[in-house]
Structures are given as structure tokens and as C-alpha cells.
ModelCIF file with pLDDT and N, C-alpha, C, O atoms, coordinates in Angstrom:
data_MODEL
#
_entry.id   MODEL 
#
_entity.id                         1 
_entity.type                       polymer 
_entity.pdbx_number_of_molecules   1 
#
_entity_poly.entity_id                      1 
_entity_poly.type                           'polypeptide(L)' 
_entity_poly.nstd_linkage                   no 
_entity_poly.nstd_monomer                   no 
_entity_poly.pdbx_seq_one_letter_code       
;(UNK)(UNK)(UNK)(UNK)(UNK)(UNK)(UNK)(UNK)(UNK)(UNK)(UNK)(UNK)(UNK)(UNK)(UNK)(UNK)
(UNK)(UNK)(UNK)(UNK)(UNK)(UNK)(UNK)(UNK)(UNK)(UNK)(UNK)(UNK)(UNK)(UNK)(UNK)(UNK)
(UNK)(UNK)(UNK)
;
_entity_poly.pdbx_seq_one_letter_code_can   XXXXXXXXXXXXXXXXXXXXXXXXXXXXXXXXXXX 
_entity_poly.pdbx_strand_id                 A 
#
loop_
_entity_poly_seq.entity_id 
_entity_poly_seq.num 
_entity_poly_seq.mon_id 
_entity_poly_seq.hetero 
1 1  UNK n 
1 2  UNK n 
1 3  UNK n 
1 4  UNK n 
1 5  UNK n 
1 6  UNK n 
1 7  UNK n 
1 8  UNK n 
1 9  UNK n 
1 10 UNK n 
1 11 UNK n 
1 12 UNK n 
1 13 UNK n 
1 14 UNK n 
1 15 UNK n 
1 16 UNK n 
1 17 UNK n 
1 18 UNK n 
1 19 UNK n 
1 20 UNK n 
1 21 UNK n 
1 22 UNK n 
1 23 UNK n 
1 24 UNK n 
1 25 UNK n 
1 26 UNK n 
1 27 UNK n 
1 28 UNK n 
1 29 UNK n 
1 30 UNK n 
1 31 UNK n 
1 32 UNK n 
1 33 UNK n 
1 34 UNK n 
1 35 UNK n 
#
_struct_asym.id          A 
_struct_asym.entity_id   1 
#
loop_
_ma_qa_metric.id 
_ma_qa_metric.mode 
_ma_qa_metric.name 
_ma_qa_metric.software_group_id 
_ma_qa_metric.type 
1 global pLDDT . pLDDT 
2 local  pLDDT . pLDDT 
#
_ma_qa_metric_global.metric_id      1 
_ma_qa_metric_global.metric_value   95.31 
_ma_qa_metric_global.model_id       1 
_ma_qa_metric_global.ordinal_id     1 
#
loop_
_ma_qa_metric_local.label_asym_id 
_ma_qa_metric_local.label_comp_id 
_ma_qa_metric_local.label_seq_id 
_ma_qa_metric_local.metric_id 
_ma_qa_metric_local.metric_value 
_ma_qa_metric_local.model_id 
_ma_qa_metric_local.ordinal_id 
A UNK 1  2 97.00 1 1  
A UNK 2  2 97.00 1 2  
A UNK 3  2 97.00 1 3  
A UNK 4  2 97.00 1 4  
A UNK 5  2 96.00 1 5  
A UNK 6  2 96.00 1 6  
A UNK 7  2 96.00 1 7  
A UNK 8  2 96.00 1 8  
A UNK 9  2 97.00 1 9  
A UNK 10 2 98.00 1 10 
A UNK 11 2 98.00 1 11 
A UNK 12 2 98.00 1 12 
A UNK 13 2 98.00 1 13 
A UNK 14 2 98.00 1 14 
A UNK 15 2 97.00 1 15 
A UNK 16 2 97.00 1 16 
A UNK 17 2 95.00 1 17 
A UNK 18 2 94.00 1 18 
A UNK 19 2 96.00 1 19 
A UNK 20 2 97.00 1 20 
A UNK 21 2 98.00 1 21 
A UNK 22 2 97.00 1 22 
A UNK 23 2 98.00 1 23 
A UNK 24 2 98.00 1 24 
A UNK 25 2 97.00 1 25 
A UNK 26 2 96.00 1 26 
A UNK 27 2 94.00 1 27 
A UNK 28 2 93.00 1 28 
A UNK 29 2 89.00 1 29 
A UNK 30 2 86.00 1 30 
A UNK 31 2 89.00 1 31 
A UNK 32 2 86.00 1 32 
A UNK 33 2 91.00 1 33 
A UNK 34 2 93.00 1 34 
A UNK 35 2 96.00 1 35 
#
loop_
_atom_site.group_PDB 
_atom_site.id 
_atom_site.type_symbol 
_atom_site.label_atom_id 
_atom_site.label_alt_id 
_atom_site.label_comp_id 
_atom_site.label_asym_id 
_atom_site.label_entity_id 
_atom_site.label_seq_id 
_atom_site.pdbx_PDB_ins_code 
_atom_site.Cartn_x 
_atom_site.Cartn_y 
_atom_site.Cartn_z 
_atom_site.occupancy 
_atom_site.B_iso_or_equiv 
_atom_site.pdbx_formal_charge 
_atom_site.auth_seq_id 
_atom_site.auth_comp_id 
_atom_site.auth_asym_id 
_atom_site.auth_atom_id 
_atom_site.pdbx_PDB_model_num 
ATOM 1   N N  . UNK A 1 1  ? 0.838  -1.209  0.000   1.00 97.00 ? 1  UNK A N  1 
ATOM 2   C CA . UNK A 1 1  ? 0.000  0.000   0.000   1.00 97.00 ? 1  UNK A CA 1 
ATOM 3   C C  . UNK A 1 1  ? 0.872  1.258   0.000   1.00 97.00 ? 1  UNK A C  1 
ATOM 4   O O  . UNK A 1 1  ? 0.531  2.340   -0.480  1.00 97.00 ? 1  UNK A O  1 
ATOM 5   N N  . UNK A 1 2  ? 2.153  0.962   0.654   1.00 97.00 ? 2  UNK A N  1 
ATOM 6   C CA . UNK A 1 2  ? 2.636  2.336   0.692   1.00 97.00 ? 2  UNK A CA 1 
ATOM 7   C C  . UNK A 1 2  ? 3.423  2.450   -0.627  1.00 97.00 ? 2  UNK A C  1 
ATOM 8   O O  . UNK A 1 2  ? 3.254  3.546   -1.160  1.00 97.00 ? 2  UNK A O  1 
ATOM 9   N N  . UNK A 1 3  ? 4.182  1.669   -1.253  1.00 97.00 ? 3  UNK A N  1 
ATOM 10  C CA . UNK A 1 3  ? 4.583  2.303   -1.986  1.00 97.00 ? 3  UNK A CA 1 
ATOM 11  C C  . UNK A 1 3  ? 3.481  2.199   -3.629  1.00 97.00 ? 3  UNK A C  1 
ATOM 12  O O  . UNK A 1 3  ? 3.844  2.634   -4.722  1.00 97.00 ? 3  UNK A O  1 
ATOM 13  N N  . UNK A 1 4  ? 1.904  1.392   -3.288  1.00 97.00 ? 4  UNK A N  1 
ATOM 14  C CA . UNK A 1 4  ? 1.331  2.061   -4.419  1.00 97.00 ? 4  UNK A CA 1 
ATOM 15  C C  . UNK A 1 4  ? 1.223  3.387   -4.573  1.00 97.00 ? 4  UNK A C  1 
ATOM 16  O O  . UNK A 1 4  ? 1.080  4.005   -5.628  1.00 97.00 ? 4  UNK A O  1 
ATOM 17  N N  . UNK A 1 5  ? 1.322  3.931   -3.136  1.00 96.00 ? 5  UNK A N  1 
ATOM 18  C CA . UNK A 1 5  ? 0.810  5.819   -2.928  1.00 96.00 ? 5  UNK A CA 1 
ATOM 19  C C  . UNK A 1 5  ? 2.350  6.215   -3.704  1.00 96.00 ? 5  UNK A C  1 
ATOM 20  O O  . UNK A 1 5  ? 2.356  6.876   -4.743  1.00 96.00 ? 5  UNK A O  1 
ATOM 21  N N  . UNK A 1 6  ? 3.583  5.739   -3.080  1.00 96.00 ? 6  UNK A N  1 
ATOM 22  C CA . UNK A 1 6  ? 4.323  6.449   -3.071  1.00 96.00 ? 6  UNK A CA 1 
ATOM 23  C C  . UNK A 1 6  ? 6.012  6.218   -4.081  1.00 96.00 ? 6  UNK A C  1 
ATOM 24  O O  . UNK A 1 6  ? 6.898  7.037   -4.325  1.00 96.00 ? 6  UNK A O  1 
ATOM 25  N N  . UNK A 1 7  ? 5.880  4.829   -4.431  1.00 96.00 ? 7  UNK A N  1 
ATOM 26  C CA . UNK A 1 7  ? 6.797  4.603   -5.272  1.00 96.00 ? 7  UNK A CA 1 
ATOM 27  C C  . UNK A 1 7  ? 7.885  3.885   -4.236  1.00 96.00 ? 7  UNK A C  1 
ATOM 28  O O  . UNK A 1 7  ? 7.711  3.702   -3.031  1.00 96.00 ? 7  UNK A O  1 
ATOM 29  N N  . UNK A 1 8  ? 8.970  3.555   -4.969  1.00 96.00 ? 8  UNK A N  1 
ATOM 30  C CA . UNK A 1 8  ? 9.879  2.938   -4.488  1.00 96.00 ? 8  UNK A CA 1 
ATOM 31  C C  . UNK A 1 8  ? 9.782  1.776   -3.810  1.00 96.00 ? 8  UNK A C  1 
ATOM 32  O O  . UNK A 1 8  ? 8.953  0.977   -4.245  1.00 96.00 ? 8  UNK A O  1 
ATOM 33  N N  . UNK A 1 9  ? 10.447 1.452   -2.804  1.00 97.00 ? 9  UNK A N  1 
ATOM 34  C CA . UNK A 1 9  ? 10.486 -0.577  -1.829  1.00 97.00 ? 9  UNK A CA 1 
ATOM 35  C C  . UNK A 1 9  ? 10.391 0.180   -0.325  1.00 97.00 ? 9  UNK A C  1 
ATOM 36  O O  . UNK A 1 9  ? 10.838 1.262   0.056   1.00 97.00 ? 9  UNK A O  1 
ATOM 37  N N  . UNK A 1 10 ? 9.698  -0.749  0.286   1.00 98.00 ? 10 UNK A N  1 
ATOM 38  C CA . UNK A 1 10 ? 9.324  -0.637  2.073   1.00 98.00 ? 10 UNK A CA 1 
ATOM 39  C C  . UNK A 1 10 ? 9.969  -2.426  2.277   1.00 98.00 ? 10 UNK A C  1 
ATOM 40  O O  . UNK A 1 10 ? 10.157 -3.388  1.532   1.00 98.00 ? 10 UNK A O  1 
ATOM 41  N N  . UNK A 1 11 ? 10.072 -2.227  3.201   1.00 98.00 ? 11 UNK A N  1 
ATOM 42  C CA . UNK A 1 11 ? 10.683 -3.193  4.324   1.00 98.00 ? 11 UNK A CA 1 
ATOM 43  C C  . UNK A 1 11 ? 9.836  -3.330  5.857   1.00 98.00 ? 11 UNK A C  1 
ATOM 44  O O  . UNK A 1 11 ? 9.417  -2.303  6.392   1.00 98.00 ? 11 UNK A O  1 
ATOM 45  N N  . UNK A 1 12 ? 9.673  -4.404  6.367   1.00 98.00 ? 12 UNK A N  1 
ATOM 46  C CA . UNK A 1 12 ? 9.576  -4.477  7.944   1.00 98.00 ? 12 UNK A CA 1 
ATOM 47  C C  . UNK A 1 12 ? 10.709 -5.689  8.189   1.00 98.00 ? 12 UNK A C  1 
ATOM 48  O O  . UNK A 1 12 ? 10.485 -6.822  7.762   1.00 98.00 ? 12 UNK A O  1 
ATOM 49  N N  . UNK A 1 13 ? 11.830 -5.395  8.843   1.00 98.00 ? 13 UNK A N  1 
ATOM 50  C CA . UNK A 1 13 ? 12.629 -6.027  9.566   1.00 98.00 ? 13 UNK A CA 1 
ATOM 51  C C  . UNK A 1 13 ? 12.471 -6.591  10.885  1.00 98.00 ? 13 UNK A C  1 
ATOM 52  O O  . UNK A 1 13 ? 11.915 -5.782  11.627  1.00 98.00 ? 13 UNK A O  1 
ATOM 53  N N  . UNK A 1 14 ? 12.694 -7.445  11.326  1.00 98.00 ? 14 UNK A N  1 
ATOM 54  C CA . UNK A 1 14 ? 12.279 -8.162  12.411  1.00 98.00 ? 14 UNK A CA 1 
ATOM 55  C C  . UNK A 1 14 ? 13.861 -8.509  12.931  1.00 98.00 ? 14 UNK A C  1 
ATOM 56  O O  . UNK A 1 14 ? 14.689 -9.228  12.370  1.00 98.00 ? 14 UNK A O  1 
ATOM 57  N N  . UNK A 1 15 ? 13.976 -7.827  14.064  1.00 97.00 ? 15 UNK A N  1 
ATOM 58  C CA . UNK A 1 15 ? 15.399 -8.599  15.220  1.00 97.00 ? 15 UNK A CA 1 
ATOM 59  C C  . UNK A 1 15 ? 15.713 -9.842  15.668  1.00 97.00 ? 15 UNK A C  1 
ATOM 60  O O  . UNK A 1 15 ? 15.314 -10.024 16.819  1.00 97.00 ? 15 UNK A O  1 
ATOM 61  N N  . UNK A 1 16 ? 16.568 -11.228 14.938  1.00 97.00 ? 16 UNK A N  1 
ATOM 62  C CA . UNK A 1 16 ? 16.036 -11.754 15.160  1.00 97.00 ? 16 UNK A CA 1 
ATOM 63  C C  . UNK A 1 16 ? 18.097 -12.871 15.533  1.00 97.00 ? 16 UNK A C  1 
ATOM 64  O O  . UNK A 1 16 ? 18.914 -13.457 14.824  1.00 97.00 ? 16 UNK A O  1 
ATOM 65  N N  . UNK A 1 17 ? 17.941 -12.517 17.107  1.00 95.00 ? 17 UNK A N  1 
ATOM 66  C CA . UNK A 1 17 ? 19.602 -12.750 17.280  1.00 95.00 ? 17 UNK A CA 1 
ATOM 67  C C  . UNK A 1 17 ? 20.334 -11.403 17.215  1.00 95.00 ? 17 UNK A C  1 
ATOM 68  O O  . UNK A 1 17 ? 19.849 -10.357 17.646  1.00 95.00 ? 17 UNK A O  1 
ATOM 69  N N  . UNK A 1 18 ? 21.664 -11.525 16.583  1.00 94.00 ? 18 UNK A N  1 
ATOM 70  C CA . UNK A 1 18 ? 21.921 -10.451 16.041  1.00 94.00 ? 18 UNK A CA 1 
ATOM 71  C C  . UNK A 1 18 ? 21.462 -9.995  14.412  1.00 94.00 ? 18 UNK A C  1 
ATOM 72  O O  . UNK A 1 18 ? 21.742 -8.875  13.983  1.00 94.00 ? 18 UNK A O  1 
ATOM 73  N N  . UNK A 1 19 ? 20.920 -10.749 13.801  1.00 96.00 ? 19 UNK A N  1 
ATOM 74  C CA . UNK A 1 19 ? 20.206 -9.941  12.246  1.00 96.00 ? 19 UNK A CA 1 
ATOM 75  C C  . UNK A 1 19 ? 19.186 -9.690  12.449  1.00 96.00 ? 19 UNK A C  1 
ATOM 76  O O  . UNK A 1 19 ? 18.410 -10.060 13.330  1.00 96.00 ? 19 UNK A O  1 
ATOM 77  N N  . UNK A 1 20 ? 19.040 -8.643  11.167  1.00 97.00 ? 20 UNK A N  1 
ATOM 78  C CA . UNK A 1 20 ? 17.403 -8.336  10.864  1.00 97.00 ? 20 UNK A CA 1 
ATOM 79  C C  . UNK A 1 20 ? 17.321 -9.154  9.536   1.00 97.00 ? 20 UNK A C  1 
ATOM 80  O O  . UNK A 1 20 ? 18.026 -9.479  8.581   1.00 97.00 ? 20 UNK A O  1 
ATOM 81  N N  . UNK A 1 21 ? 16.136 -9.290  9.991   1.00 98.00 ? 21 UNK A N  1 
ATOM 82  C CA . UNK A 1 21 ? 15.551 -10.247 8.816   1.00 98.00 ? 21 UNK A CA 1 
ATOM 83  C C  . UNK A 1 21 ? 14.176 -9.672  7.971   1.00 98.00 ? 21 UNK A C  1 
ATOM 84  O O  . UNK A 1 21 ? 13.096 -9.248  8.381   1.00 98.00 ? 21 UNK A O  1 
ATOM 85  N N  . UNK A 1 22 ? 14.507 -9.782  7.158   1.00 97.00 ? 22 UNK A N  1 
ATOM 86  C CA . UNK A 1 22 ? 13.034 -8.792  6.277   1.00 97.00 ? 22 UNK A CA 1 
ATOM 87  C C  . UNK A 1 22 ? 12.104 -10.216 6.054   1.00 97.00 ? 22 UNK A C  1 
ATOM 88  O O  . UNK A 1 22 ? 12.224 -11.315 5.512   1.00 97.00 ? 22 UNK A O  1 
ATOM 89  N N  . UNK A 1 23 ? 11.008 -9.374  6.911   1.00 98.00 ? 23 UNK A N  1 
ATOM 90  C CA . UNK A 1 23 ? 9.865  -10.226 7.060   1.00 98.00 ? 23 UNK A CA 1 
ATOM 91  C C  . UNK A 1 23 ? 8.850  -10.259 6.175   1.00 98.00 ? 23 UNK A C  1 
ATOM 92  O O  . UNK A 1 23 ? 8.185  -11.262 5.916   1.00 98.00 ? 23 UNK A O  1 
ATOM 93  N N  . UNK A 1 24 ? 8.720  -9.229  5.722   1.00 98.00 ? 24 UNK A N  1 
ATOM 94  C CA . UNK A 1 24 ? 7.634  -8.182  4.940   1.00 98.00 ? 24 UNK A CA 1 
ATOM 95  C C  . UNK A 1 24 ? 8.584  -7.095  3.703   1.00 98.00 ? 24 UNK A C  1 
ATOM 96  O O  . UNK A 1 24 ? 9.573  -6.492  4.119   1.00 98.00 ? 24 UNK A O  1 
ATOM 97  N N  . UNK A 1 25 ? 8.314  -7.006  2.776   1.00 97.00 ? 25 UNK A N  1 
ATOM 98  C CA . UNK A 1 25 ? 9.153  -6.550  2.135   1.00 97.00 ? 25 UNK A CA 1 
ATOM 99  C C  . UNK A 1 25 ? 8.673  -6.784  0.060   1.00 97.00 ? 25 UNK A C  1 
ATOM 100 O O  . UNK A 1 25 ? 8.350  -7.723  -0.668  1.00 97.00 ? 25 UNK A O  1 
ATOM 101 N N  . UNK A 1 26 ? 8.884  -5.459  -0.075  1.00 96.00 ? 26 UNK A N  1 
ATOM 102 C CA . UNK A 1 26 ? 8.609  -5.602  -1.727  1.00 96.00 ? 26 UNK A CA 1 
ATOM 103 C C  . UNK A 1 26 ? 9.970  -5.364  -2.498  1.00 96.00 ? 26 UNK A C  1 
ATOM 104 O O  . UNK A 1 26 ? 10.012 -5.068  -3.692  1.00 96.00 ? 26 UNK A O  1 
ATOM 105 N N  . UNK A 1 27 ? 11.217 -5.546  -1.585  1.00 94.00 ? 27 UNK A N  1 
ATOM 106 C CA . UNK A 1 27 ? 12.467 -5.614  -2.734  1.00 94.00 ? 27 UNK A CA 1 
ATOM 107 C C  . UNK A 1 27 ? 12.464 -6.433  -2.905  1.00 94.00 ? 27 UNK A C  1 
ATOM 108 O O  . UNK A 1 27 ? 12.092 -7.313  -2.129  1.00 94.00 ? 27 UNK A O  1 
ATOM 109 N N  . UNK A 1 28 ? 13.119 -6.672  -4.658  1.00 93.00 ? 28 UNK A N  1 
ATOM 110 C CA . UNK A 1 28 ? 12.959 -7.798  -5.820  1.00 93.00 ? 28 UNK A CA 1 
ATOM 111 C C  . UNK A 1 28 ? 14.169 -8.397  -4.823  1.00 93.00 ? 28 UNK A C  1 
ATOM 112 O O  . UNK A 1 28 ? 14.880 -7.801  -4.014  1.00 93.00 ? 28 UNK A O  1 
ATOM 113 N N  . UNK A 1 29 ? 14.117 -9.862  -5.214  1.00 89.00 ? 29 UNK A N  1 
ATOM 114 C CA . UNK A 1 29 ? 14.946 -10.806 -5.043  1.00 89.00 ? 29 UNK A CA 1 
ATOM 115 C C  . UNK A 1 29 ? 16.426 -10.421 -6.185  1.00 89.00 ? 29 UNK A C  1 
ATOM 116 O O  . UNK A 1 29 ? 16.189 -10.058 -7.337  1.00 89.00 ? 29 UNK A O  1 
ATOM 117 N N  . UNK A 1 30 ? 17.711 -10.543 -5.744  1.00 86.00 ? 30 UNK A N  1 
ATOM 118 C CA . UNK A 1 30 ? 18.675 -10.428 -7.340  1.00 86.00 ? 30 UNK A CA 1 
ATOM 119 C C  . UNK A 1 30 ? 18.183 -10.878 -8.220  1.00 86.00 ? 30 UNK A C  1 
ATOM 120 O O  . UNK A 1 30 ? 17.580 -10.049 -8.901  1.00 86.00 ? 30 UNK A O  1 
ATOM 121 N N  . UNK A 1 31 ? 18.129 -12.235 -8.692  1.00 89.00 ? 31 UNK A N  1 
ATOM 122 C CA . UNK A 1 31 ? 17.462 -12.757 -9.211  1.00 89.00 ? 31 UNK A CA 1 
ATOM 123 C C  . UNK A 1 31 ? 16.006 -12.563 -10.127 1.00 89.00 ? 31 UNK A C  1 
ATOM 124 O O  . UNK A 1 31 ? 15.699 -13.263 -11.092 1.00 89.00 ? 31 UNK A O  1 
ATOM 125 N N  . UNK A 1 32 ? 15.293 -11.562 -9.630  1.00 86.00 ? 32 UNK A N  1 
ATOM 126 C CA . UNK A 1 32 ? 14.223 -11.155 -10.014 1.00 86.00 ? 32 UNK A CA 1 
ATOM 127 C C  . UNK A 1 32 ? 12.777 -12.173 -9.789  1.00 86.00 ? 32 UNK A C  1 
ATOM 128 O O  . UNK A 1 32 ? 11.652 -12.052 -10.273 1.00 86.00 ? 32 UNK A O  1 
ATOM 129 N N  . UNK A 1 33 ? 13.339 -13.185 -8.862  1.00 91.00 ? 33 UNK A N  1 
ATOM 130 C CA . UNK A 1 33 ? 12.585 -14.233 -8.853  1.00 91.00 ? 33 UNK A CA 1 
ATOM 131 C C  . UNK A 1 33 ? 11.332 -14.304 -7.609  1.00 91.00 ? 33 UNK A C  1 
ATOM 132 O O  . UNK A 1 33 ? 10.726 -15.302 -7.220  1.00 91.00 ? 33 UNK A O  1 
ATOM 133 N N  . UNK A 1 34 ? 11.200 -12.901 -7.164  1.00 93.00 ? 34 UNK A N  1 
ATOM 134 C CA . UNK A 1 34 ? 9.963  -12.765 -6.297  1.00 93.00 ? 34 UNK A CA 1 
ATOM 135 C C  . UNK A 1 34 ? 10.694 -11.499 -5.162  1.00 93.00 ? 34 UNK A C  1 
ATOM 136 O O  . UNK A 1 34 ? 11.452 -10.567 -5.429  1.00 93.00 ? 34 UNK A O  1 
ATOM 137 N N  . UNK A 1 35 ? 10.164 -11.890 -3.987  1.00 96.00 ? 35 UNK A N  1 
ATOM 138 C CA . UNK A 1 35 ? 10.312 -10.803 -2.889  1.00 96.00 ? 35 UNK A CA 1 
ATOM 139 C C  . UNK A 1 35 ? 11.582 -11.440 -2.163  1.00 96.00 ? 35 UNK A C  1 
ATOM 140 O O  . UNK A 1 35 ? 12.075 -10.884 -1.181  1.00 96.00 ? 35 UNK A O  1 
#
């Protein structure tokens, strides 16, 4: 939703240890093969 308004990639990272881990997220995979 946000970036239909607004363009570009959003993220929600989750703490999980010491990484964040993108839980939620519309950046392309390298690959181009999904989220």
C-alpha cells in the first residue's frame, strides 16, 4: 500500500539474534525471482 501511494520498496525487519531479517518486504529478489 505504501509504496502504491508512493513509489519505491518498504521493508519491515524483524530482530532476530543479532540480524534483521526482512519479514515483509517488496524488494525484488537479485534474481528477479519474487520478494
Amino acid at each position: 500500500a505504501v509504496v502504491k501511494k508512493n513509489g519505491g520498496t518498504a521493508t519491515f525487519f524483524v530482530k532476530t539474534g543479532d540480524e534483521y531479517v526482512r519479514v515483509s518486504t517488496n524488494v525484488p529478489k537479485p534474481d528477479g525471482s519474487g520478494r
